[in-house]
Protein backbone atom coordinates (compact mmCIF):
# COMPACT_ATOMS: atom_id res chain seq x y z
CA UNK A 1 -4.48 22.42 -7.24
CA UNK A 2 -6.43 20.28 -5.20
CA UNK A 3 -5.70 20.00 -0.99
CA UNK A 4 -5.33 17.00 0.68
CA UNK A 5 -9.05 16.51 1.59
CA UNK A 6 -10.24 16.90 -1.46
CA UNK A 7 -7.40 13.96 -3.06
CA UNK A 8 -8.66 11.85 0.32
CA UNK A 9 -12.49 11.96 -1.62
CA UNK A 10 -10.91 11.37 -4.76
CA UNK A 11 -9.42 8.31 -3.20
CA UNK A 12 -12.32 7.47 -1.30
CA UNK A 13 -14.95 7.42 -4.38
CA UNK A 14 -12.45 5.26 -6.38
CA UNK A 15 -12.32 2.52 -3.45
CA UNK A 16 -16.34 2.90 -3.14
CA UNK A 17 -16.55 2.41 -6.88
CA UNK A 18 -13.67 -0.75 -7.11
CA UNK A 19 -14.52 -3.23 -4.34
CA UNK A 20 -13.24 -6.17 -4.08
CA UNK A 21 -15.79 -8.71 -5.66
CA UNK A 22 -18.83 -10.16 -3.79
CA UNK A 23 -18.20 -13.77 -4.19
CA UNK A 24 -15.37 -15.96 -1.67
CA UNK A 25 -16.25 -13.89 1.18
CA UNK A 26 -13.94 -15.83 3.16
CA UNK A 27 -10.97 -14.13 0.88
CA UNK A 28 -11.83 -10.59 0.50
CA UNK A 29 -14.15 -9.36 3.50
CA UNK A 30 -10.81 -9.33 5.23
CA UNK A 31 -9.14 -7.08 2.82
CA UNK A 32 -12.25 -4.53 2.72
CA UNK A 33 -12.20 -4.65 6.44
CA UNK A 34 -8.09 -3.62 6.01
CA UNK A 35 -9.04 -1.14 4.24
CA UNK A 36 -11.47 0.40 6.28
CA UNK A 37 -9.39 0.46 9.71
CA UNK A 38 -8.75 4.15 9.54
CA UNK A 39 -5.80 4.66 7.73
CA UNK A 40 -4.33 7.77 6.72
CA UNK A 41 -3.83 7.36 2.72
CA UNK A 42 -1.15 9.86 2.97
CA UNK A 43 0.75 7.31 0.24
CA UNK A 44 -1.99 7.38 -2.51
CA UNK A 45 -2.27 10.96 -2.11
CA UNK A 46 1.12 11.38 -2.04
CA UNK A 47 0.74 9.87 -5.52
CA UNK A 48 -1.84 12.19 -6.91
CA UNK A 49 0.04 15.30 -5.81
CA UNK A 50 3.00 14.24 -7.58
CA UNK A 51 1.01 13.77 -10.71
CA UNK A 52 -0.56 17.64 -10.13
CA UNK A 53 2.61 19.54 -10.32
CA UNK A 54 2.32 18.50 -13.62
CA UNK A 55 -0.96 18.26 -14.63
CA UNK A 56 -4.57 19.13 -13.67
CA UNK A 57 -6.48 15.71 -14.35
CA UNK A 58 -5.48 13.61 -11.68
CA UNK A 59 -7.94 11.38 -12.04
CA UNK A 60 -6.24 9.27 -14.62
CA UNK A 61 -3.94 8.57 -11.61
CA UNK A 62 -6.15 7.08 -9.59
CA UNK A 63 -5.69 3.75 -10.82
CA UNK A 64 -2.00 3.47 -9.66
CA UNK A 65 -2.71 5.52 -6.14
CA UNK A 66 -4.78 2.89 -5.16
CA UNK A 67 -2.18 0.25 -6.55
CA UNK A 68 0.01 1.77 -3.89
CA UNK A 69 -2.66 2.07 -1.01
CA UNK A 70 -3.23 -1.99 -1.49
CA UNK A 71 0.23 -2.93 -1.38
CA UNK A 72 0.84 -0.94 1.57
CA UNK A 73 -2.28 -2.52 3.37
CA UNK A 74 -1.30 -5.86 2.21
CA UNK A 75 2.43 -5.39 3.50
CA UNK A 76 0.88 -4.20 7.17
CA UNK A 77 -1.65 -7.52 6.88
CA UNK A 78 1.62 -9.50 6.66
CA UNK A 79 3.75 -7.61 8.98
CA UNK A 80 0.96 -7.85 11.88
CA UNK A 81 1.31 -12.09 11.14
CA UNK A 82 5.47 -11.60 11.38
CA UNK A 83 4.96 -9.24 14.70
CA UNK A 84 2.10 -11.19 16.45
CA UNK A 85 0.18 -8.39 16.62
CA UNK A 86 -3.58 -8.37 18.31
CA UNK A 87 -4.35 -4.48 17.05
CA UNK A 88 -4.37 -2.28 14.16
CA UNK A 89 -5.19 1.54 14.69
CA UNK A 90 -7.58 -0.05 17.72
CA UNK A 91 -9.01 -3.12 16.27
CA UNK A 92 -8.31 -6.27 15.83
CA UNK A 93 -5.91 -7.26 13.17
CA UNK A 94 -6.68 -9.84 10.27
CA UNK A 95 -5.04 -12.58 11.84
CA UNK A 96 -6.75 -12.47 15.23
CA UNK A 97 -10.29 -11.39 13.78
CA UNK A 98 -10.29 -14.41 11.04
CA UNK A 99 -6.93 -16.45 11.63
CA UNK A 100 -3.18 -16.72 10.12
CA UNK A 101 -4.15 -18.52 7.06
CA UNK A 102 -6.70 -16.05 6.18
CA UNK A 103 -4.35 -13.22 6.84
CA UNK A 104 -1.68 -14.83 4.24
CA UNK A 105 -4.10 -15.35 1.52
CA UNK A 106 -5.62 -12.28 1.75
CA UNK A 107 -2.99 -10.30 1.66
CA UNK A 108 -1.71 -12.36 -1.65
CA UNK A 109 -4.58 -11.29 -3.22
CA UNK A 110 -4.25 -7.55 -2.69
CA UNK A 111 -0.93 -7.36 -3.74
CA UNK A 112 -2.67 -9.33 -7.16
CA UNK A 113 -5.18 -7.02 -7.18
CA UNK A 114 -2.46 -3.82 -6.84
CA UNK A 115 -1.08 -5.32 -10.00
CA UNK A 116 -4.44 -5.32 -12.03
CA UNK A 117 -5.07 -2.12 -10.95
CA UNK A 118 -1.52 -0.48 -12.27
CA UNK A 119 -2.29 -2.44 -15.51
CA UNK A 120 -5.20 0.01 -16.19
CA UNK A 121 -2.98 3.27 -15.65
CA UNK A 122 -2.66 3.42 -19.48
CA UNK A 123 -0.72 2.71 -22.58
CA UNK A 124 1.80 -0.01 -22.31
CA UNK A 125 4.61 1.98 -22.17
CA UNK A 126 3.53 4.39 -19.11
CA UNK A 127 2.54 0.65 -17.11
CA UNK A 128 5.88 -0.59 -18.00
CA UNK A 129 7.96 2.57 -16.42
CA UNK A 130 5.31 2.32 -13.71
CA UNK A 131 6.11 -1.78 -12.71
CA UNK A 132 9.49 -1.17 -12.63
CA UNK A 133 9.39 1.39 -10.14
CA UNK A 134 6.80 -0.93 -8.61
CA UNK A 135 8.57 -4.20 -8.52
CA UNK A 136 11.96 -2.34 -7.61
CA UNK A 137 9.90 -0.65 -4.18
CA UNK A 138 8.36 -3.65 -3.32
CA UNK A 139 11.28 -5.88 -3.17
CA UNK A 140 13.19 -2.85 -1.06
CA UNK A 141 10.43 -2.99 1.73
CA UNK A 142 10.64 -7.11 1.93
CA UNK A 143 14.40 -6.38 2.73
CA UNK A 144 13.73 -3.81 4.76
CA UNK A 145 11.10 -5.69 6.85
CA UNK A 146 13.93 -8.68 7.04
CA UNK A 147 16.83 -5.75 8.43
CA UNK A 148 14.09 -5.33 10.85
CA UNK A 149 13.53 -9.25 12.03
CA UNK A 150 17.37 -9.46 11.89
CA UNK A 151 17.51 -6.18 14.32
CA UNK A 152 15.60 -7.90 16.56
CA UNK A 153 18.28 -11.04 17.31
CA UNK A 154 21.59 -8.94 16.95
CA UNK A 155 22.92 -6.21 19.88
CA UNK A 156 25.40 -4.56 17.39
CA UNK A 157 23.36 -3.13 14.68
CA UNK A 158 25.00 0.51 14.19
CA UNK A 159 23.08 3.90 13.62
CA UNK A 160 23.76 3.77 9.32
CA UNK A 161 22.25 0.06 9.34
CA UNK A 162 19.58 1.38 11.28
CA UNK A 163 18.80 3.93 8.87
CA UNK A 164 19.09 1.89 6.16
CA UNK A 165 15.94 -0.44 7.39
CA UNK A 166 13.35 2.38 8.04
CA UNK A 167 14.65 3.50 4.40
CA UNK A 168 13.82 0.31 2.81
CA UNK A 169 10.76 -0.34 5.49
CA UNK A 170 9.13 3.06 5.23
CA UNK A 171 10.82 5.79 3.05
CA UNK A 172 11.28 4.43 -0.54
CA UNK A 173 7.45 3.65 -0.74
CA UNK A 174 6.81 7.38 0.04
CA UNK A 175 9.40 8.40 -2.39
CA UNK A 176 7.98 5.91 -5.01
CA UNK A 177 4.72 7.32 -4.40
CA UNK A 178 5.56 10.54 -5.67
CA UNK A 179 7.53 9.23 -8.28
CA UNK A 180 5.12 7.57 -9.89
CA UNK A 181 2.61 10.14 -10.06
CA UNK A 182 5.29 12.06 -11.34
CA UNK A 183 5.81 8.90 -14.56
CA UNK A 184 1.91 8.80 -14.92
CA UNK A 185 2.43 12.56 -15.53
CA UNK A 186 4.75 12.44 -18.34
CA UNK A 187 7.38 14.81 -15.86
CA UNK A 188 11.08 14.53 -17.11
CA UNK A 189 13.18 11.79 -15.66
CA UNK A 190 15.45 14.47 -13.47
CA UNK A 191 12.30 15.88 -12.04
CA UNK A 192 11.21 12.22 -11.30
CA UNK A 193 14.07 11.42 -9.19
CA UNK A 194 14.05 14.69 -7.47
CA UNK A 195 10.28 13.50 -6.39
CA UNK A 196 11.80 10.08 -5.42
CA UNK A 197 14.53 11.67 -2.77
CA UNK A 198 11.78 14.11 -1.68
CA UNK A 199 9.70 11.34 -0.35
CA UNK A 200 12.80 8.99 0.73
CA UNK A 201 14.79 11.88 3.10
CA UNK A 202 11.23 12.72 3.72
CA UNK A 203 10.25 9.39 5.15
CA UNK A 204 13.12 8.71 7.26
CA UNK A 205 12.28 12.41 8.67
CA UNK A 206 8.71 10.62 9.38
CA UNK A 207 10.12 7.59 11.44
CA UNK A 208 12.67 9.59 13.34
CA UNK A 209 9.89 11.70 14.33
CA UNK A 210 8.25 8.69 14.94
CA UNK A 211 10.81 7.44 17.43
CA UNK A 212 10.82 10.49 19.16
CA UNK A 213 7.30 10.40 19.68
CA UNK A 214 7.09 6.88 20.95
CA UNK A 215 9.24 8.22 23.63
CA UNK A 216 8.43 11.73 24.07
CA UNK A 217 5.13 12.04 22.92
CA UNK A 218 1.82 13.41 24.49
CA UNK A 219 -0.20 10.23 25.31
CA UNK A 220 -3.20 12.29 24.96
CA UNK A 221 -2.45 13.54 21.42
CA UNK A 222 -0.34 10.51 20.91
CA UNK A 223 -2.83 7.69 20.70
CA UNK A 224 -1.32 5.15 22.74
CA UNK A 225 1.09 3.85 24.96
CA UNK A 226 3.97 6.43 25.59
CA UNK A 227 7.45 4.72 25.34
CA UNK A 228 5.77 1.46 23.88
CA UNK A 229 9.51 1.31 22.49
CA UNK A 230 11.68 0.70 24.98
CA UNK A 231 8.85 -1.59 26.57
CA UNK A 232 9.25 -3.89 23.67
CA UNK A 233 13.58 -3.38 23.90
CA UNK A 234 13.35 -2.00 19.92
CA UNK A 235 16.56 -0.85 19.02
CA UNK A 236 16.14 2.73 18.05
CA UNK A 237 17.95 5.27 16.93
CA UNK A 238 17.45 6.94 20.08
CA UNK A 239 19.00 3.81 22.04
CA UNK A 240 21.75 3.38 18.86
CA UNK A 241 22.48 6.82 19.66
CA UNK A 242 22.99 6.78 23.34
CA UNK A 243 24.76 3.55 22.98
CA UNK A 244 27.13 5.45 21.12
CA UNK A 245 27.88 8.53 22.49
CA UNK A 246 26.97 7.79 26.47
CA UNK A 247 29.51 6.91 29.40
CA UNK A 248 30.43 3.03 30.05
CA UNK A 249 28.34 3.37 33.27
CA UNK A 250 24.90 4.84 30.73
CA UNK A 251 25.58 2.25 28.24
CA UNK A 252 25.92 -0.52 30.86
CA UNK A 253 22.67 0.87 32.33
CA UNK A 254 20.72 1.35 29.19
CA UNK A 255 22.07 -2.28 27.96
CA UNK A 256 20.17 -4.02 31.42
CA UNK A 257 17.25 -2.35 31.05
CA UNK A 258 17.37 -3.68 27.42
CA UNK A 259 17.09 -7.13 28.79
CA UNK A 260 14.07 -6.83 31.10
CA UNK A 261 10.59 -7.58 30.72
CA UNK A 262 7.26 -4.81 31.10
CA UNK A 263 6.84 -5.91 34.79
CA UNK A 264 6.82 -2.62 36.13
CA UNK A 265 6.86 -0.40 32.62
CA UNK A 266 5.95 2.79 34.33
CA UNK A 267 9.72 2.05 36.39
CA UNK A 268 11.25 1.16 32.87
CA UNK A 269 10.07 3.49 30.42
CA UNK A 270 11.39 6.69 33.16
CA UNK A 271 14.81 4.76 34.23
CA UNK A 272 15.57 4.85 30.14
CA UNK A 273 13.84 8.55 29.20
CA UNK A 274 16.13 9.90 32.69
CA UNK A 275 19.50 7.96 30.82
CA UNK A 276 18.59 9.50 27.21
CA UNK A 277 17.94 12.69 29.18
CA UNK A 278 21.77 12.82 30.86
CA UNK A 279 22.87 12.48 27.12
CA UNK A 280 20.96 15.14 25.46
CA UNK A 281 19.69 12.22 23.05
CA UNK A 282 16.24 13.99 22.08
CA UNK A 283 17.93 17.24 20.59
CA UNK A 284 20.73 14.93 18.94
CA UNK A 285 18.05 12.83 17.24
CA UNK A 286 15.91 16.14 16.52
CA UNK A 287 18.71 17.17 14.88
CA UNK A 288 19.30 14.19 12.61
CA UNK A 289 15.55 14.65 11.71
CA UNK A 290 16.07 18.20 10.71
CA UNK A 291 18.73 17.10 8.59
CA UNK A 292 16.88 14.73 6.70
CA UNK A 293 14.28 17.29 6.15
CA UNK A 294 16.03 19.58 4.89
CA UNK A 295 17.92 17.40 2.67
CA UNK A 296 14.50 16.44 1.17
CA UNK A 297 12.70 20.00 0.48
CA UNK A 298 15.82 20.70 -0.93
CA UNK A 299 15.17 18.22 -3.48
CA UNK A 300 11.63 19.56 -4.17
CA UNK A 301 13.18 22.81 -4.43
CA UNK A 302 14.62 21.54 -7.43
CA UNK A 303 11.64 19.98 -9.39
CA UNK A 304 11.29 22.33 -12.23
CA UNK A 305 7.83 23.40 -11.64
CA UNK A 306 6.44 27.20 -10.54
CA UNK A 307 6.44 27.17 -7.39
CA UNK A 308 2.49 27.57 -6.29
CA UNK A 309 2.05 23.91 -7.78
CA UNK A 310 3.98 22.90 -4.93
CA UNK A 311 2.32 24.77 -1.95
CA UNK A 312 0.22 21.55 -1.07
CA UNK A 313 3.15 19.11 -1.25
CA UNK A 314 4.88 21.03 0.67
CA UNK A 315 2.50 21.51 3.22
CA UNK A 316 1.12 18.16 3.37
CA UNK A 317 5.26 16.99 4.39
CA UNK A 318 5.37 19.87 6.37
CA UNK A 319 2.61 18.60 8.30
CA UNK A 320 3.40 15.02 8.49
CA UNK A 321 7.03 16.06 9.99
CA UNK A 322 5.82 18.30 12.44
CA UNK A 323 2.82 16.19 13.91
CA UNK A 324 2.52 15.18 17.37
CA UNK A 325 0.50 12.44 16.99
């Protein structure tokens, strides 16, 4: 079984060995620079090790992990247009290094080329299972990414709708990761979906942690702006929560702070950590976290596999859910 670093060069080679082509530089320097920004990969390799429970040559999976990888870059190219954002990971996003209609039509052509790439996983029957699972993930994160614009207009969203966007937005692709390594592997449809609800509790584990983070986080070990969150008003589940369970006189509180600008953010960001504070919001949301996790290595738990072919899955989530950065 092969760790994560040594899927990451797996992954790596393959990109080095399928660039995009040479020609209408305009198009696709934008998508190799995407691709280059630093990203993690964790959903690609995510892939792969959900192909090695069940067998050792994971290379013939490469073809769909980097399906995945381009369709998540290309839905992060679109979703820095939607948010107006000036940075990815540090630099400059697509949009403000080239300009909006570059951004658009470069991010068409990745999800084009994820397609051509899942076309060369194998026989037609294995590409067929895989589009479905495919086509079905990629319409959940467009509705998730809509919950989320939605979100942003409405002061009633409730703690299950919330979860229900950074399902759609974030956890199904990690679940369909896995589950489609698991298809490319031949694995048996109940192990399949076991691999699916892995990675979906999983991921809504990751953006909970996430929240918390944003909030809570070490700015050193962090990477950026602690309690960027509540600067920007976002609705998360740490607010949803405190909106819920706080006095009139917290929720009144939390609700005008919720309607101010970044003028003095240092001010901001402590007036709303000292009201989540009085509520004992961090250990509530820890604990819906916990619960999510251990909702999804129960699912692992059941993939009928021995259980040393899942020591690096298990680790890798491990990880990812206990990271402080």
């Amino acid at each position: 079984m092969r760790n994560l670093p040594s899927l990451l060069d797996l992954i790596q080679d393959f990109s080095v060995q399928n660039p995009f082509p040479g020609n209408f530089s305009e198009l696709y320097e934008p998508c190799t620079y995407m691709l280059t920004l630093g990203g993690k990969r964790i959903r690609p390799a995510l892939l792969l090790m959900g192909y090695e429970l069940f067998r050792d040559e994971v290379e013939t999976a490469l073809p769909a992990a980097w399906a995945v990888e381009l369709f998540h870059n290309f839905t992060l190219m679109h979703d820095d247009i939607m948010d107006a954002a000036p940075l990815r990971r540090g630099k400059p996003t697509v949009h403000t290094k080239w300009n909006t209609t570059t951004g658009i039509l470069s991010g068409d052509v990745m999800l084009i080329y994820a397609y051509r790439f899942l076309n060369q996983v194998g026989e037609p029957e294995l590409v067929s299972k895989l589009m479905k699972t495919f086509n079905r993930v990629a319409s959940e994160v467009c509705e998730g990414q809509q919950l989320d614009i939605n979100f942003e207009s409405r002061r009633d969203v409730s703690i299950p709708e919330y979860l229900q966007m950074i399902e759609l937005k974030t956890a199904v692709l990690l679940g369909a990761a896995l589950e489609m390594g698991a298809i490319c592997a031949g694995a048996e449809p109940a192990d399949v979906q076991h691999l699916y609800h892995f990675g979906q509790h999983a991921g809504i584990a990751f953006q909970i942690q996430d929240d918390l983070l944003d909030t809570y986080g070490d700015p050193e070990k962090f990477g950026k702006q602690v309690g960027g969150d509540i600067l920007q008003n976002k609705k998360t589940l740490l607010v949803l929560k405190t909106m819920e369970i706080a006095s009139a006189n917290d929720r009144a509180e939390l609700d005008e702070w919720m309607k101010t600008g970044a003028d003095n953010p240092e001010e901001k960001v402590a007036a709303v950590r000292a009201i989540f504070d009085r509520n004992n919001i961090p250990a509530l949301i820890q604990a819906e976290k916990e619960r999510f996790q251990k909702t999804a290595f129960e699912h692992l738990d059941a993939v009928n596999v021995p259980v040393e072919r899942k020591t690096v899955l298990q680790q890798t989530i491990g990880d990812l859910l206990g990271r402080e950065h």
